[in-house]
C-alpha atoms as a PDB file:
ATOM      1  CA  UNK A   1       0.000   0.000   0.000  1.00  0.00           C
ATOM      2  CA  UNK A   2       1.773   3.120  -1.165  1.00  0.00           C
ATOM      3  CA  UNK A   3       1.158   6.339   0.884  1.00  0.00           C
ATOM      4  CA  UNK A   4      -1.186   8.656  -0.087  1.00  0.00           C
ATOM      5  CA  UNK A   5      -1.278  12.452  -0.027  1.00  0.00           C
ATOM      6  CA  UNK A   6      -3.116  14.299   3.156  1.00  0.00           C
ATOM      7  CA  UNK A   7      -5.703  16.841   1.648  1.00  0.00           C
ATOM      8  CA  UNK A   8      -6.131  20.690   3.994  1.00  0.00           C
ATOM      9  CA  UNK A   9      -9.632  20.739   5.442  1.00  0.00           C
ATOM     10  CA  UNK A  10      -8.840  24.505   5.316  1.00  0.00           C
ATOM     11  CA  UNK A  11     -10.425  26.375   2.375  1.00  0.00           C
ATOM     12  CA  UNK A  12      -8.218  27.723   0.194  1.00  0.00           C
ATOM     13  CA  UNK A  13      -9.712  31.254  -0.176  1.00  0.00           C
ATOM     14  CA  UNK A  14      -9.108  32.275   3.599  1.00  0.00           C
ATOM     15  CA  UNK A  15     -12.114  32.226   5.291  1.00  0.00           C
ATOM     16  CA  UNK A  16     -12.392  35.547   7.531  1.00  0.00           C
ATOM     17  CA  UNK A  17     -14.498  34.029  10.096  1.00  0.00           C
ATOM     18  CA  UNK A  18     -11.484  31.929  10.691  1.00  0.00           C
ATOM     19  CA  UNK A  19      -9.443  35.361  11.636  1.00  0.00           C
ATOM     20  CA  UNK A  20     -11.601  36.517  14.556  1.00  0.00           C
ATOM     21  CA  UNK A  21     -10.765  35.539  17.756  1.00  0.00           C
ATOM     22  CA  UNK A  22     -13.042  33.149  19.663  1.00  0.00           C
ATOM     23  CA  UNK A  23     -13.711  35.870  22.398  1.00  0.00           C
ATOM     24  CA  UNK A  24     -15.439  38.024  19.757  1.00  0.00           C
ATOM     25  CA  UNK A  25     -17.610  35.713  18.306  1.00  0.00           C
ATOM     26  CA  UNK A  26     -18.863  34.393  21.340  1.00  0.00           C
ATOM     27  CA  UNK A  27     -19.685  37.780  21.992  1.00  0.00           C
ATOM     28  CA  UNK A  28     -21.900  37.650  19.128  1.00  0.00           C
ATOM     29  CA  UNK A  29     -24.286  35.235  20.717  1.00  0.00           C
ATOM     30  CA  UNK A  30     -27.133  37.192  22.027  1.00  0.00           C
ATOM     31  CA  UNK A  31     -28.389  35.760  25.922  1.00  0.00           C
ATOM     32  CA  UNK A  32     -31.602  34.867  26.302  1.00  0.00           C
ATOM     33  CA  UNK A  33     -32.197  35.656  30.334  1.00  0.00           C
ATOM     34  CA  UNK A  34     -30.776  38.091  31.561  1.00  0.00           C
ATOM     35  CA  UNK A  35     -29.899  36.150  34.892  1.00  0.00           C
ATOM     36  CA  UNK A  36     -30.338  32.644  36.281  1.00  0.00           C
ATOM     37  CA  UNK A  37     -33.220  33.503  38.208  1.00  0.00           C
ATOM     38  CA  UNK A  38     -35.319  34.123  35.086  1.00  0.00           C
ATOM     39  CA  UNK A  39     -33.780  30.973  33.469  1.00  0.00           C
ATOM     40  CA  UNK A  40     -35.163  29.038  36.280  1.00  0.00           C
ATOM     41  CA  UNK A  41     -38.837  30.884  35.669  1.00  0.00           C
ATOM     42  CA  UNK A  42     -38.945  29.424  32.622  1.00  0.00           C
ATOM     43  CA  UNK A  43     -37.462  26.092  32.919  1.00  0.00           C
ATOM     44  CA  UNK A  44     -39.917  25.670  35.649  1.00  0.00           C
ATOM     45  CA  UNK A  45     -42.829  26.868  33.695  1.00  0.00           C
ATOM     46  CA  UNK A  46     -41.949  24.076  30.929  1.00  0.00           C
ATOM     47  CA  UNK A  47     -40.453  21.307  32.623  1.00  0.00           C
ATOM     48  CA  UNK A  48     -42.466  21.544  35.924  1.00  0.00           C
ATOM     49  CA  UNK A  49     -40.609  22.345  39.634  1.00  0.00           C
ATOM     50  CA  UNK A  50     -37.650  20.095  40.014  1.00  0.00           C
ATOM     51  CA  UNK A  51     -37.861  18.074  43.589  1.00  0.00           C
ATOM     52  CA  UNK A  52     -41.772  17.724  42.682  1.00  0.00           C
ATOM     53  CA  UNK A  53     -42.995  14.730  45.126  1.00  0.00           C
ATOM     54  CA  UNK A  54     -45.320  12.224  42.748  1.00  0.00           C
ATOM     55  CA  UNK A  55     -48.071  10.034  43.402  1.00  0.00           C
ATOM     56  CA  UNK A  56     -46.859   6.477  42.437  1.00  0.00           C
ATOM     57  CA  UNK A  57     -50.569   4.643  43.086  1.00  0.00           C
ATOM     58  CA  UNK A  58     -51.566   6.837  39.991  1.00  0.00           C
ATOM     59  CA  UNK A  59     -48.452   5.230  37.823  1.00  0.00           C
ATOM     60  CA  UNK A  60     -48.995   1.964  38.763  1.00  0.00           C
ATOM     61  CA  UNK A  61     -52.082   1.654  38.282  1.00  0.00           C
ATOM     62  CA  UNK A  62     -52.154   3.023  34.694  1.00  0.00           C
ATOM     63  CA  UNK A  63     -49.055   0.581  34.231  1.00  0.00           C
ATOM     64  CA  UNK A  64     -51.382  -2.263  34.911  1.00  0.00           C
ATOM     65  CA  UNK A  65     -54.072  -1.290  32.456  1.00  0.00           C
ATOM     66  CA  UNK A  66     -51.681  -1.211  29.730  1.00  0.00           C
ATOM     67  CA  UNK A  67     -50.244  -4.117  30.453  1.00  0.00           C
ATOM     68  CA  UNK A  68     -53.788  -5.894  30.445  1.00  0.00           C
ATOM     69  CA  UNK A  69     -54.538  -4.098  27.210  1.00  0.00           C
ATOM     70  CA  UNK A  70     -51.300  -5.834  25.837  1.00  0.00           C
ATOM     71  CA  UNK A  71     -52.360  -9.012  26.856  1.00  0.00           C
ATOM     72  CA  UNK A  72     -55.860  -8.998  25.085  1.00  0.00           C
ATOM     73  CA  UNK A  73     -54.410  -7.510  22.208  1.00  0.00           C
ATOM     74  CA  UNK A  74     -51.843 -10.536  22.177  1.00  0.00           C
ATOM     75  CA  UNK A  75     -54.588 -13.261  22.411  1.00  0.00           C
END
């Protein structure tokens, strides 16, 4: 097996993205909340309140009828 030549991933044109430094194109990126409190707000508003205590008769329960559903649906 005879070696083979390594292509650049690099375009050839000089990208000038490429030139700016990281620290000004993360500046770039706009923040959506202005602090972690408000992040929270709305984490909690679609994910529900971390910690939440849940009723596990409720889950069982509807565990049970689906697997009973399962089984008719099997025979």
């Amino acid at each position: 097996m005879e070696p083979q030549e390594t292509l650049s991933m690099k375009p050839e044109d000089g990208n000038k993205m490429n030139d700016q430094p990281l620290d000004d194109l993360l500046s770039l990126r706009g923040k959506p909340f202005a602090d972690w409190k408000e992040e929270r707000k709305y984490l909690r508003e679609k994910w529900g309140e971390q910690g939440k205590e849940i009723d596990l008769t409720e889950k069982e329960s509807a565990d049970e009828e689906r697997s009973e559903k399962k089984e008719e649906e099997q025979s």
